[in-house]
C-alpha atoms as a PDB file:
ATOM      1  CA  UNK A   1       4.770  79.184 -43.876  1.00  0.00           C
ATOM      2  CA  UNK A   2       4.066  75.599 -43.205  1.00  0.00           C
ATOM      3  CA  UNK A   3       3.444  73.489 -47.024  1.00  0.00           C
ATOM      4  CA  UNK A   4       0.415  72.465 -45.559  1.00  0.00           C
ATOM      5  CA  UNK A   5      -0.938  76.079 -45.282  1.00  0.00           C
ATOM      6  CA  UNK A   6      -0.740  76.636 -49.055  1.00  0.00           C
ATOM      7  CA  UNK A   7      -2.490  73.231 -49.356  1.00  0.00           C
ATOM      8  CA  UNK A   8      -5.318  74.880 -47.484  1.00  0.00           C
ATOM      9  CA  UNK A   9      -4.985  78.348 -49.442  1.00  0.00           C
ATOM     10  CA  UNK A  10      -5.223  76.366 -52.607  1.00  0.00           C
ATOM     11  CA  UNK A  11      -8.262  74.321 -51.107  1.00  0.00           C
ATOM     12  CA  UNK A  12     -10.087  78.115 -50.260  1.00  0.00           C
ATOM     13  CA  UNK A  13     -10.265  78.467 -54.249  1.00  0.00           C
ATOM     14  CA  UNK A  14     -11.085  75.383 -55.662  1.00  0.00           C
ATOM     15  CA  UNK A  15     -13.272  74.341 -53.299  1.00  0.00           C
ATOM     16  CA  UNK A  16     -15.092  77.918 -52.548  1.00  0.00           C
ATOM     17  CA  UNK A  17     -18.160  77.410 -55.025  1.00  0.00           C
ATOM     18  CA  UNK A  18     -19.256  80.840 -54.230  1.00  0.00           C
ATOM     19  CA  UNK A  19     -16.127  82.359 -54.338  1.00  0.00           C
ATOM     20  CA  UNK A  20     -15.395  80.832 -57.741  1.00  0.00           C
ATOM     21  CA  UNK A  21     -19.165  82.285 -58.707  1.00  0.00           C
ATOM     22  CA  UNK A  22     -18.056  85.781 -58.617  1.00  0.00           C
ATOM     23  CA  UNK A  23     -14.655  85.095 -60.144  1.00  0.00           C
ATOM     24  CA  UNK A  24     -12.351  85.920 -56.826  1.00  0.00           C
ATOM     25  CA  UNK A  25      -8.901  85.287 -57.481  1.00  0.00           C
ATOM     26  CA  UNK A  26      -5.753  84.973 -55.106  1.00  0.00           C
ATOM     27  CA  UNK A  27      -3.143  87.591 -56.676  1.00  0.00           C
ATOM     28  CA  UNK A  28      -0.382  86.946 -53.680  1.00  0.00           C
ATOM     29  CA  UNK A  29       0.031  85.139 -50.522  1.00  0.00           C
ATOM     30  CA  UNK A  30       2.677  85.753 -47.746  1.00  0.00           C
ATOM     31  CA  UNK A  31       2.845  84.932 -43.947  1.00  0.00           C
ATOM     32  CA  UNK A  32      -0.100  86.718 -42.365  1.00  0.00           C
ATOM     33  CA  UNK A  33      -1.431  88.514 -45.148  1.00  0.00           C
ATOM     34  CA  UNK A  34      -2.925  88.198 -48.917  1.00  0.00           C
ATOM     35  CA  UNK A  35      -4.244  90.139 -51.940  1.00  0.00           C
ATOM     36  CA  UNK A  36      -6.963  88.844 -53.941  1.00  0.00           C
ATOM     37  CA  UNK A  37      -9.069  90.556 -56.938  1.00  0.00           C
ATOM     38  CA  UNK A  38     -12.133  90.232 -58.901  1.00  0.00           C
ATOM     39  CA  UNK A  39     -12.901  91.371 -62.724  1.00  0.00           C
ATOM     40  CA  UNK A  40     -15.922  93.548 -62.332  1.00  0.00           C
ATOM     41  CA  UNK A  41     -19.016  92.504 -64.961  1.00  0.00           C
ATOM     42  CA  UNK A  42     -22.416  94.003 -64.885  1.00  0.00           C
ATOM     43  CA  UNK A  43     -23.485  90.833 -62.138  1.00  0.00           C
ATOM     44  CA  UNK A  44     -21.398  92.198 -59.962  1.00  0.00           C
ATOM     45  CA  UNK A  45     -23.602  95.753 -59.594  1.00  0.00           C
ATOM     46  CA  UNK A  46     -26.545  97.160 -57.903  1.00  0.00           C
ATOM     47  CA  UNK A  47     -29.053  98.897 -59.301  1.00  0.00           C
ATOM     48  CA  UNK A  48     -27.218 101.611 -59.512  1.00  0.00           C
ATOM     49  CA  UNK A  49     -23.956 100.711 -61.459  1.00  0.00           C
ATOM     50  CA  UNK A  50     -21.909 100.593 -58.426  1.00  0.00           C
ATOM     51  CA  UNK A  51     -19.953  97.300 -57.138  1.00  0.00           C
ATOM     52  CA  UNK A  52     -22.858  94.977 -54.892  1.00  0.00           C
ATOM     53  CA  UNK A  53     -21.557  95.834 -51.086  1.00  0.00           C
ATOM     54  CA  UNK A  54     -21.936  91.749 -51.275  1.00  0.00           C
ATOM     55  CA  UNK A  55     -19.443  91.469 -53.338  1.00  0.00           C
ATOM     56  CA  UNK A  56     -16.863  93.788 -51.115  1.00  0.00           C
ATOM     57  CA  UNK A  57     -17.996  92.102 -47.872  1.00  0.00           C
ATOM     58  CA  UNK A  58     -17.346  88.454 -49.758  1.00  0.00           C
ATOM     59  CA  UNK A  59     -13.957  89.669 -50.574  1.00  0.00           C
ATOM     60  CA  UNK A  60     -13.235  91.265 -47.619  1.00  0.00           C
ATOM     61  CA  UNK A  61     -14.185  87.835 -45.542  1.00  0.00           C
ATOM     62  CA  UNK A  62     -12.408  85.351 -47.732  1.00  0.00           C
ATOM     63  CA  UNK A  63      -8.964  87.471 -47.804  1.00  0.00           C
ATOM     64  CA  UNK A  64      -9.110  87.715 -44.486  1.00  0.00           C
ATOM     65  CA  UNK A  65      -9.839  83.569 -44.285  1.00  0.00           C
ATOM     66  CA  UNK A  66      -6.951  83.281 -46.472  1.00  0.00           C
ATOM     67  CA  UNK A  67      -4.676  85.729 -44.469  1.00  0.00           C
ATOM     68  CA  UNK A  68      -5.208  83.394 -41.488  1.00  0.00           C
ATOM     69  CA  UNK A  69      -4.767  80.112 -43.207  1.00  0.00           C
ATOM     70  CA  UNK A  70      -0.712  81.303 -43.756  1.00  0.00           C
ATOM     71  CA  UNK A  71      -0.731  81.335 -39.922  1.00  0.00           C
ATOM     72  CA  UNK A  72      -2.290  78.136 -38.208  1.00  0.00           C
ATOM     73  CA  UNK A  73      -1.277  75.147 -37.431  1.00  0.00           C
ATOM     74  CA  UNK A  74      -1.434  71.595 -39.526  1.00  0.00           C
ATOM     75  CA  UNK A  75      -4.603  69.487 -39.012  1.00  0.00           C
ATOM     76  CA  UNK A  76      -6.238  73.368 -38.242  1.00  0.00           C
ATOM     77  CA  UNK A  77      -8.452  75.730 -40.452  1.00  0.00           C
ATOM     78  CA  UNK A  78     -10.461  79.012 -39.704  1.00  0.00           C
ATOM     79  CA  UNK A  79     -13.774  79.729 -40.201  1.00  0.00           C
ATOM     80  CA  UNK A  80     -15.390  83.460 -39.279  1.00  0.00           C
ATOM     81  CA  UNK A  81     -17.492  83.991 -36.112  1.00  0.00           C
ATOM     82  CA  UNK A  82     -17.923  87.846 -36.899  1.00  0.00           C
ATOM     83  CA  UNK A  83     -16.978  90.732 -38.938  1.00  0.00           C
ATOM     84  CA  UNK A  84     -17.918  94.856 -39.136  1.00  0.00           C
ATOM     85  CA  UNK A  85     -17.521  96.167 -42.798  1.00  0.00           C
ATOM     86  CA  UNK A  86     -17.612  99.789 -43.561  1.00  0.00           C
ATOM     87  CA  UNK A  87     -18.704 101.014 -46.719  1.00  0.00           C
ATOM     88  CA  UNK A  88     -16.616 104.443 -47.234  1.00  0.00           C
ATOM     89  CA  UNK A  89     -17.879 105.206 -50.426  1.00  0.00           C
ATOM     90  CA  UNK A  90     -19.376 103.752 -53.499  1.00  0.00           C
ATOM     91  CA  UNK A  91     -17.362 101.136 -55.440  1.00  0.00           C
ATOM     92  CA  UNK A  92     -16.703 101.344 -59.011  1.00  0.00           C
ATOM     93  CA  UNK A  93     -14.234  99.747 -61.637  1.00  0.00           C
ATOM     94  CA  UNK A  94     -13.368  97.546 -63.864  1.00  0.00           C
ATOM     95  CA  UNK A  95     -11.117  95.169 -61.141  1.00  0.00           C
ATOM     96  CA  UNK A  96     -11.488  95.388 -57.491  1.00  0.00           C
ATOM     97  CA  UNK A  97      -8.261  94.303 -54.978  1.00  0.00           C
ATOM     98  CA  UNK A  98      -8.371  93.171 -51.657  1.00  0.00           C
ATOM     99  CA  UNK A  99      -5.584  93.373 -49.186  1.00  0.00           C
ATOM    100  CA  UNK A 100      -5.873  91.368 -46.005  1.00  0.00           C
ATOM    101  CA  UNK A 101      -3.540  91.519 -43.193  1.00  0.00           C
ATOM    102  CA  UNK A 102      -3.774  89.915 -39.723  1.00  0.00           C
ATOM    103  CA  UNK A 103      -3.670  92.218 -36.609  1.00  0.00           C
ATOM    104  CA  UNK A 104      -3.863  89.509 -33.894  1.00  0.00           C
ATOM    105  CA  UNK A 105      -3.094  85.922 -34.290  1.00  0.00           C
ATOM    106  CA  UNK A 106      -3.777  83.322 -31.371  1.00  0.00           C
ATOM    107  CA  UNK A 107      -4.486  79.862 -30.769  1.00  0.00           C
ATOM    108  CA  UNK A 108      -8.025  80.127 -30.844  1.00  0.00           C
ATOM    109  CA  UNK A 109      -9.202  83.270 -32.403  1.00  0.00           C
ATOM    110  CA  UNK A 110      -7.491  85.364 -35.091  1.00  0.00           C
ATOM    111  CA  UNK A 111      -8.260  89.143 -35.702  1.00  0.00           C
ATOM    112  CA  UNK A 112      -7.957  90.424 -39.333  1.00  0.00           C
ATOM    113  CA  UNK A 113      -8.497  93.774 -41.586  1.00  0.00           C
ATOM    114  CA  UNK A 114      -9.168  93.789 -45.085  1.00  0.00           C
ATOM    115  CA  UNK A 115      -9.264  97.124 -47.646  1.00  0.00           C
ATOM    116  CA  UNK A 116     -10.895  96.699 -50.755  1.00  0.00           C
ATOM    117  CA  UNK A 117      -9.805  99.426 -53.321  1.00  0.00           C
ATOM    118  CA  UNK A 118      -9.280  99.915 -56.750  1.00  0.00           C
ATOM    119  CA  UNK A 119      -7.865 103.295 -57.745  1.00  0.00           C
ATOM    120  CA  UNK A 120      -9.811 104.771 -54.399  1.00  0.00           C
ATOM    121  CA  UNK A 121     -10.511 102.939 -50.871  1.00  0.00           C
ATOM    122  CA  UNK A 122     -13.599 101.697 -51.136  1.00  0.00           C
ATOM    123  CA  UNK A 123     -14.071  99.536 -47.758  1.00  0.00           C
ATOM    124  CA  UNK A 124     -13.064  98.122 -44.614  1.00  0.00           C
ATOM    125  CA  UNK A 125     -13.167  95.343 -42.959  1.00  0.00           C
ATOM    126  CA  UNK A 126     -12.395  93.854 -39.558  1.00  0.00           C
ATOM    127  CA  UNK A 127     -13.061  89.874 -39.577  1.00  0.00           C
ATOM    128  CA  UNK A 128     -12.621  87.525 -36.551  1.00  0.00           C
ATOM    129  CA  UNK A 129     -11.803  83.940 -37.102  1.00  0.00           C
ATOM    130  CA  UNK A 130     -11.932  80.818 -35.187  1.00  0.00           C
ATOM    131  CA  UNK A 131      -8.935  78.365 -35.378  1.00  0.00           C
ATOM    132  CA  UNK A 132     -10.447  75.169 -35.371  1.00  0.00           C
ATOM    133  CA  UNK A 133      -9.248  71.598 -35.649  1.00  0.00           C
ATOM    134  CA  UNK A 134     -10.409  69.298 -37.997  1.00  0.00           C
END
C-alpha cells in the first residue's frame, strides 16, 4: 500500500463529520480490505430497540470507501455512485463490526462488499465506487 493511501484512510476519519457523529471507528486496514466498528448507544436505535438500518448502510458505505482507498492511485480518491444493502435480520448489540473487502478493482470503478455483524450477520452490502482524480 502506497503511504499516501493511509494519508487518505486517515483523512476518511477525521474529516468524515458524519462518520465521527455516530462514533465509526477504523479497527484494521490492509490492501483491499478493512474492518471498522461502532459502540452501540440508544441514538443509534429505532423505535424498536434494534440498530437504525442507517447506521448499517453508513457503515457498510464508508468501509467499503476505505477498502478502496488501500487500492488507488496517488493524487486519486473514491467516492460511491451506487450501492444495494440487504437487511438479513434485525441488528442488535452492544458493538457492531464491519468487514469490507473489494471484489473488483479498476481504473475507474471499484466493486466492493461489506458484512456488518456482531455475534450474528446482520447485513450486506455491495457498494460501487468511482476512482476519481483530484
Amino acid at each position: 500500500m502506497h503511504p499516501s493511501n493511509l494519508e487518505e484512510i486517515q483523512r476518511l476519519y477525521t474529516q468524515a463529520h458524519f462518520v465521527q457523529h455516530i462514533g465509526l471507528r477504523l479497527l484494521d486496514v490492509g490492501e483491499g480490505w478493512c474492518e471498522t466498528a461502532v459502540d452501540i448507544q440508544a441514538h443509534h436505535q429505532q423505535q424498536d430497540g434494534f440498530i437504525h438500518a442507517g447506521v448499517q448502510a453508513t457503515m457498510a458505505d464508508h468501509s467499503a470507501g476505505t477498502a478502496a482507498a488501500t487500492l488507488i492511485k496517488p493524487g486519486q480518491y473514491v467516492l460511491t455512485v451506487e450501492f444495494k444493502i440487504n437487511l438479513l435480520r434485525p441488528a442488535q448489540g452492544e458493538l457492531l463490526r464491519c468487514r469490507a473487502e473489494v471484489l473488483k478493482p479498476g481504473r475507474s470503478l471499484c466493486v466492493v462488499e461489506s458484512v456488518v455483524f456482531a455475534e450474528k450477520l446482520f447485513s450486506k452490502a455491495t457498494v460501487t465506487l468511482a476512482v476519481l482524480d483530484r
